[in-house]
Protein backbone atom coordinates (compact mmCIF):
# COMPACT_ATOMS: atom_id res chain seq x y z
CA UNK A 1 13.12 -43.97 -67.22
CA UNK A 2 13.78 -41.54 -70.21
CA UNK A 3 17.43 -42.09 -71.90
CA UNK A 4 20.16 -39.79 -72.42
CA UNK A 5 19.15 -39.15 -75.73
CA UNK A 6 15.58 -37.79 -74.94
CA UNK A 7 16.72 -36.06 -71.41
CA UNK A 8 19.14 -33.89 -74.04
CA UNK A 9 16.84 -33.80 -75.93
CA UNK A 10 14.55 -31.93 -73.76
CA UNK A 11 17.14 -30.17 -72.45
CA UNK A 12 18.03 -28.18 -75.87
CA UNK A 13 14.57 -27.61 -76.65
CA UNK A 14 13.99 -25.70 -73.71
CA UNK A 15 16.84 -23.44 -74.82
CA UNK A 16 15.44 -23.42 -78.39
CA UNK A 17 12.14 -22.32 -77.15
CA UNK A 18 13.87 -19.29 -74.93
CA UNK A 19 15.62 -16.68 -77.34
CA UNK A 20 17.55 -15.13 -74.50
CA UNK A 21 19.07 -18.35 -73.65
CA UNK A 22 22.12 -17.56 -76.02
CA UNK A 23 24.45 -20.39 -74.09
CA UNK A 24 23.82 -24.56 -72.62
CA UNK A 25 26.72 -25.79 -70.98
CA UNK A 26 26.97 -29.08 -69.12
CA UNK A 27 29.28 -30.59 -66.88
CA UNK A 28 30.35 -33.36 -64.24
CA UNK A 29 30.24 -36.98 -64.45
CA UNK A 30 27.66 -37.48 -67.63
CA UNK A 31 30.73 -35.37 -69.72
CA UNK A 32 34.14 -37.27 -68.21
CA UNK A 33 35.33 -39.45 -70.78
CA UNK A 34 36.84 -41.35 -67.28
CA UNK A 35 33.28 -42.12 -65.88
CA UNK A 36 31.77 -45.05 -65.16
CA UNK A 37 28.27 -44.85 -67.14
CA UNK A 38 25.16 -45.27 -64.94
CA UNK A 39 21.53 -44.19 -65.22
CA UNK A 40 21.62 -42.67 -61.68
CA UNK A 41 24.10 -40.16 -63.17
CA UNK A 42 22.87 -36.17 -62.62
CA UNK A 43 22.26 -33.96 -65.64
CA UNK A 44 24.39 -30.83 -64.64
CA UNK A 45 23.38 -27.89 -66.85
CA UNK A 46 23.66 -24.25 -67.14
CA UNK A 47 22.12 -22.11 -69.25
CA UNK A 48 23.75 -18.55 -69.68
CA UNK A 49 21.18 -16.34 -70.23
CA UNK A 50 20.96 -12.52 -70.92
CA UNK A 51 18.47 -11.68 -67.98
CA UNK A 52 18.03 -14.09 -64.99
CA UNK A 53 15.21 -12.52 -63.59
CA UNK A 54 12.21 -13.66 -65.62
CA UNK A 55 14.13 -17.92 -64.36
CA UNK A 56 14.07 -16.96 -60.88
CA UNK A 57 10.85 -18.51 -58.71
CA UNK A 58 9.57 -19.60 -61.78
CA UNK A 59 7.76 -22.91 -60.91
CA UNK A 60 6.63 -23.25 -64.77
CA UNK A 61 10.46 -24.42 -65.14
CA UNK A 62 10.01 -27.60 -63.88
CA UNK A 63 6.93 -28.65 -65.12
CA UNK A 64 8.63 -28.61 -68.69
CA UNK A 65 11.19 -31.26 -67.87
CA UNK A 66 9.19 -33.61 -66.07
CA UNK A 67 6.68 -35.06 -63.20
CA UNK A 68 9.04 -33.20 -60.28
CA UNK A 69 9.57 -36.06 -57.18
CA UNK A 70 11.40 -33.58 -55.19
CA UNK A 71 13.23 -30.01 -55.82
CA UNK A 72 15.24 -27.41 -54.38
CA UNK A 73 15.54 -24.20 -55.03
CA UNK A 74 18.68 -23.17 -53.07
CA UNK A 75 18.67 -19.43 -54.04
CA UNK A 76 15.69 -19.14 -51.82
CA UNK A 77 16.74 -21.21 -48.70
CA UNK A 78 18.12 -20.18 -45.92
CA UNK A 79 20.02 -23.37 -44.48
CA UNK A 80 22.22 -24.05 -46.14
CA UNK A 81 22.61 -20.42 -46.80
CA UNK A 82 22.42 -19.01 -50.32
CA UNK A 83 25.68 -18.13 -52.64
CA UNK A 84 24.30 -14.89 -53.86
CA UNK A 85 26.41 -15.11 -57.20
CA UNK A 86 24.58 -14.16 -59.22
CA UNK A 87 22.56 -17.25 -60.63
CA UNK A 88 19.50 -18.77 -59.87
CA UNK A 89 19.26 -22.93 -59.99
CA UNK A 90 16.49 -25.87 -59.84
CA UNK A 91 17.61 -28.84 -58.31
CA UNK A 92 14.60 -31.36 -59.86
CA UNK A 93 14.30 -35.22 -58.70
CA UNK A 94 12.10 -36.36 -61.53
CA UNK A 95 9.88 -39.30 -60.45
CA UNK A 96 11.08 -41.61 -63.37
CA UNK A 97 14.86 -41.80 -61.78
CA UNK A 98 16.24 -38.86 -63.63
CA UNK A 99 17.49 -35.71 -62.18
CA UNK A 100 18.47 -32.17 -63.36
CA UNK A 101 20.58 -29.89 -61.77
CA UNK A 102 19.53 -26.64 -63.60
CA UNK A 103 21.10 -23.73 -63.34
CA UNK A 104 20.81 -20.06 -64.74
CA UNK A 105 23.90 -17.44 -65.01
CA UNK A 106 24.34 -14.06 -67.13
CA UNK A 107 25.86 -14.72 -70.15
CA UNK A 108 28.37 -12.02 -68.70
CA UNK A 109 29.57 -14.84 -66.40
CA UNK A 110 30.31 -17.79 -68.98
CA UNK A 111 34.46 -17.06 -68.93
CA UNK A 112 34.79 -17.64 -65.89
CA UNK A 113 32.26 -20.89 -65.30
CA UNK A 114 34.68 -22.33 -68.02
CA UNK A 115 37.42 -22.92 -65.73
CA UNK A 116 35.63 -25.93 -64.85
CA UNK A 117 37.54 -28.57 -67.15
CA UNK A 118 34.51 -31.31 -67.34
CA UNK A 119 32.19 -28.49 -69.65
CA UNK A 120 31.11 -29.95 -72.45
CA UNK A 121 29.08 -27.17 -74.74
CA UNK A 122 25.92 -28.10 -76.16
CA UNK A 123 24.76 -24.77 -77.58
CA UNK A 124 26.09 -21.71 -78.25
CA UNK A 125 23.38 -19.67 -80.26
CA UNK A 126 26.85 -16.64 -80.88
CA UNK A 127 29.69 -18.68 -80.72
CA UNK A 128 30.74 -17.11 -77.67
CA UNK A 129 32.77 -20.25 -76.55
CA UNK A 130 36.15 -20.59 -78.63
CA UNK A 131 38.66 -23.44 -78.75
CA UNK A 132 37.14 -25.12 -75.10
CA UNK A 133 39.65 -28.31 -74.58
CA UNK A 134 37.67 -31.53 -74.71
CA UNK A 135 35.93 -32.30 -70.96
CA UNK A 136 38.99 -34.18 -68.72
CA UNK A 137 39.97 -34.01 -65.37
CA UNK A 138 42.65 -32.69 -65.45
CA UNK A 139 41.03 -29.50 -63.36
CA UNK A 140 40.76 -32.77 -60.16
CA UNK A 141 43.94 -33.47 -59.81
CA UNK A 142 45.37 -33.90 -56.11
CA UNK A 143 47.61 -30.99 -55.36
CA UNK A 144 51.21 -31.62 -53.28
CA UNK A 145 50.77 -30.71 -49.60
CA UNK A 146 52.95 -27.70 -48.23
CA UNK A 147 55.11 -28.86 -45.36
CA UNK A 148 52.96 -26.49 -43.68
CA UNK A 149 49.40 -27.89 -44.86
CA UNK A 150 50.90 -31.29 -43.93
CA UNK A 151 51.99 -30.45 -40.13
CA UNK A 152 48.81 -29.08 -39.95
CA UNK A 153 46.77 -32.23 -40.83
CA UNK A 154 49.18 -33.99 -38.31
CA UNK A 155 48.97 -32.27 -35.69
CA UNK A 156 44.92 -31.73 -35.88
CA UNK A 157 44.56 -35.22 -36.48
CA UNK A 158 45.91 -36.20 -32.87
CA UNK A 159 44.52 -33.68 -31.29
CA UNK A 160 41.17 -34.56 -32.04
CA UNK A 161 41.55 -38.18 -31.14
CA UNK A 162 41.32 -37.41 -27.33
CA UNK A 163 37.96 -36.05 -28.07
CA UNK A 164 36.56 -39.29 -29.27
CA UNK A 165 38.31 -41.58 -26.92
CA UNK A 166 36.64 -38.94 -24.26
CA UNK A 167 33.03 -39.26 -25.53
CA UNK A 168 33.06 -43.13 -26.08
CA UNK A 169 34.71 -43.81 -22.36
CA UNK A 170 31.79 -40.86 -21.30
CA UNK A 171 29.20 -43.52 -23.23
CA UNK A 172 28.28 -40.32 -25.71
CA UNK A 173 28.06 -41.62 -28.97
CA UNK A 174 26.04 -39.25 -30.86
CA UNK A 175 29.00 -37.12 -29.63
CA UNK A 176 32.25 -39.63 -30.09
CA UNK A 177 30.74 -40.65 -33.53
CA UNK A 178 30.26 -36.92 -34.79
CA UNK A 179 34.15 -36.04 -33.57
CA UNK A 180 35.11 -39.44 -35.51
CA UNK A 181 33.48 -39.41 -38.54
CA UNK A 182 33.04 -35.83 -39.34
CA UNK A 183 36.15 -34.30 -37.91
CA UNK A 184 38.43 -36.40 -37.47
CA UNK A 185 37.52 -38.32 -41.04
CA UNK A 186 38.04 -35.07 -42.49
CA UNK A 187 42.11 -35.08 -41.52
CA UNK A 188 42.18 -38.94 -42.49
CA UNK A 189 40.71 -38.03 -45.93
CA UNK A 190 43.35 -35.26 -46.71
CA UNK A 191 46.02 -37.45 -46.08
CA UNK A 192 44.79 -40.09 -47.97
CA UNK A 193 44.31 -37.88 -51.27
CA UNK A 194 48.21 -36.88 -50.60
CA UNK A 195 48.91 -40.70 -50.31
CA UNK A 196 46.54 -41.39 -53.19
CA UNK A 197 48.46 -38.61 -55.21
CA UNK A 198 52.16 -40.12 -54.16
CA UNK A 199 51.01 -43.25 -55.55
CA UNK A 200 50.20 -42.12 -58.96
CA UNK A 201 52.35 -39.15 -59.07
CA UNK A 202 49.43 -36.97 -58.45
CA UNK A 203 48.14 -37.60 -62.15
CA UNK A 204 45.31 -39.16 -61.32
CA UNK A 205 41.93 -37.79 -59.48
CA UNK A 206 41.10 -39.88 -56.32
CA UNK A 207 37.18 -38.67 -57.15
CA UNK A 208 34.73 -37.27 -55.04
CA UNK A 209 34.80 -38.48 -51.51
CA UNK A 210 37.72 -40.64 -53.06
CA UNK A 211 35.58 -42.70 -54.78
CA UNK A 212 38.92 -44.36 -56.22
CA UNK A 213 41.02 -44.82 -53.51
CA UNK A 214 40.67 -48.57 -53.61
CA UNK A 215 41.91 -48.69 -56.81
CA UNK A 216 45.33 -47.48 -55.06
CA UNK A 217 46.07 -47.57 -51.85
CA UNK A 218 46.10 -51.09 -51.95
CA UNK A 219 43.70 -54.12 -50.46
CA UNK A 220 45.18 -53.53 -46.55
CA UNK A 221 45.06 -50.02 -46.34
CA UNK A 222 41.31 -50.63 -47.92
CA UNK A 223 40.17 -52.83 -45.70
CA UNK A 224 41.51 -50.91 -42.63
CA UNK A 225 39.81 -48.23 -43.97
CA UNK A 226 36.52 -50.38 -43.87
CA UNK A 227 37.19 -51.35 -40.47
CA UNK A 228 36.97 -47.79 -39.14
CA UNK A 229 33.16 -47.44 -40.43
CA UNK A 230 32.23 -49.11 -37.01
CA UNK A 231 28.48 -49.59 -35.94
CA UNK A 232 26.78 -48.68 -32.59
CA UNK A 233 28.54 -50.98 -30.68
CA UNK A 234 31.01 -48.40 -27.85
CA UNK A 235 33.68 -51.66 -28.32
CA UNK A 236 33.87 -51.76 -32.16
CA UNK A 237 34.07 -47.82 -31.72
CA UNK A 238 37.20 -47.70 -29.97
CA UNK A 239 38.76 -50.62 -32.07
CA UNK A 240 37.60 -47.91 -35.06
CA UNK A 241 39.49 -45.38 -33.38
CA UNK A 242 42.83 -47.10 -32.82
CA UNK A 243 42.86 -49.01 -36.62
CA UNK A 244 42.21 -44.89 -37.90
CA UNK A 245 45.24 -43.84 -36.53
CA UNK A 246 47.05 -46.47 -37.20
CA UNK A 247 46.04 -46.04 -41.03
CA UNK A 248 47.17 -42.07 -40.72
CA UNK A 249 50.16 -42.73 -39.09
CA UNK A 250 50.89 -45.37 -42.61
CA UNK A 251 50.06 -43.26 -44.67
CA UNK A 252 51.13 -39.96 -43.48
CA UNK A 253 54.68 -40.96 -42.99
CA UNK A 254 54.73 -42.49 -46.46
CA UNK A 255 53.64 -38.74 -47.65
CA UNK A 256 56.51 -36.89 -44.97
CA UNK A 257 59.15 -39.91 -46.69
CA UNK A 258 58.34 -38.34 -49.79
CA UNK A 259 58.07 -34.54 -49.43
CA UNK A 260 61.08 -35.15 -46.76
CA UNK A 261 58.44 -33.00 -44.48
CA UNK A 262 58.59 -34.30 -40.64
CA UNK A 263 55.59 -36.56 -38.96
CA UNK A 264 55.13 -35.84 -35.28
CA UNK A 265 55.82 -39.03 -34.41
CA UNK A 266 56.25 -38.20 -30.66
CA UNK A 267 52.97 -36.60 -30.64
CA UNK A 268 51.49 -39.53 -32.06
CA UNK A 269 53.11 -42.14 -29.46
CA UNK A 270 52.04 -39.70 -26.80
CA UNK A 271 47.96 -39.60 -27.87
CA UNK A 272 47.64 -42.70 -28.39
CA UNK A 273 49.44 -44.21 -25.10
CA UNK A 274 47.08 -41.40 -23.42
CA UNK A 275 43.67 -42.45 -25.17
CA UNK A 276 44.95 -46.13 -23.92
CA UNK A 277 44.37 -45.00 -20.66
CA UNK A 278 41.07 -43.78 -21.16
CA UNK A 279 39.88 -46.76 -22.73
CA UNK A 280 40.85 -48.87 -19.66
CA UNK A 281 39.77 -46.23 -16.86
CA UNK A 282 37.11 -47.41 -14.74
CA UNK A 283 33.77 -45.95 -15.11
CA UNK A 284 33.85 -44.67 -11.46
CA UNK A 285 37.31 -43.57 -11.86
CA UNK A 286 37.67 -39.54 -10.10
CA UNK A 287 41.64 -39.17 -12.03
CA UNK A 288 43.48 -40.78 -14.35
């Protein structure tokens, strides 16, 4: 696997070897002075460019930065659906372990791209870039909930448990398990970033897919929060259900104790007596 220094390396000389490139910026992970090091770590780079055109389809790209294992090109796809910003990129899976996330941008477009506090420049041909803060994360903060963004997240929360409690009694599980850990997990993960951010006085960055919860929330919120990753089993489903809200209810009154915002506690007793009910209905059953 090639190191840091020659994937940098490679990485500059390709801009050396393009006039136009005038800009190489990179970001994420490989420039937070917070990260844990790894060699599975993307290289995210941008060059800024004066003309994107001549970068765009141009399969001679990749062949400069390595033996290509897999690559996207997601300017050109159609699912997911293209951005359209302006910029053309080349996601490259090199077959030694490495991987580039390339992308190009007008120069026209740097300002903006350097809202992004983990950019870290490592060329500017004009000086274009003046007095850029060190990389931090201070730009992934947690923000405070509105009362309103909070009731919200309550109130969708239990009203998408019936939905699972529904598709496991039915015996659906594709279905149960995609209302559970896609929607439902989506709510749980909100107010865990707003309990994350109570804890450490939201001056801290949970990381992607709060990668640091653990850290915080503390060894029996952590290992209810294990719990709910259930396997195929329609038993250790339902007992995922029931120890989720249990963990939201926690956590989310912990966050309404501290904004002095209101939980819907009612609705809450309510759901889950009702989803109860399903759990224990008999299979033939024609009413509740």
């Amino acid at each position: 696997m090639r190191s840091e220094k020659e994937m940098l390396d490679l990485i500059l000389s390709y801009a050396y070897q393009h006039e136009d490139i005038r800009v190489v910026i990179m970001n994420g992970s490989r420039v937070n002075p917070n990260a844990r090091r790894d060699p599975l770590q993307d290289y995210d780079v941008v060059y800024y460019v004066r003309d994107v055109a001549p970068y765009r389809r141009n399969l001679e790209i990749p062949k400069f930065f390595g033996e290509v294992m897999i690559m996207e090109m997601p300017e050109d796809m159609v699912d997911p659906p293209p951005e359209n910003d302006g910029g053309y990129g080349y996601l490259m899976q090199f077959m030694d372990g490495n991987r580039i996330d390339l992308g190009f941008y007008p120069v026209s477009e740097l300002s903006q791209h350097l809202a992004d506090t983990l950019s870290l420049v490592l060329l500017d041909k004009d000086c274009l870039v003046q007095n850029l803060p060190p990389p931090s994360e201070r730009g992934y903060l947690p923000e405070k909930p509105t009362e309103k963004l909070f009731d919200d997240c309550c109130i969708e929360f239990w009203w998408l448990v019936p939905y699972v409690a529904k598709g496991l009694w039915r015996g659906d599980l594709i279905y149960a398990r995609h209302m559970l850990d896609t929607l439902l997990r989506g709510q749980l993960m909100k107010a865990l970033t707003w309990y994350f951010g109570v804890k450490t006085g939201f001056q801290k960055p949970p990381g992607k897919l709060g990668k640091h919860f653990r850290e915080v929330i503390g060894e029996d919120y952590w290992k209810m929060l294990e719990q709910t990753y259930a396997d195929a089993r329609l038993e250790n489903n339902w007992n995922a259900l029931f120890l989720m809200g249990n963990l939201f209810r926690r956590i989310a009154q912990t966050v309404a104790d501290e904004f002095g915002y209101h939980y819907p506690i009612e609705e809450d007793i309510n759901v889950s007596a009702f989803i109860r009910k399903i759990r224990d209905l008999p299979k033939d059953a024609q009413t509740l």
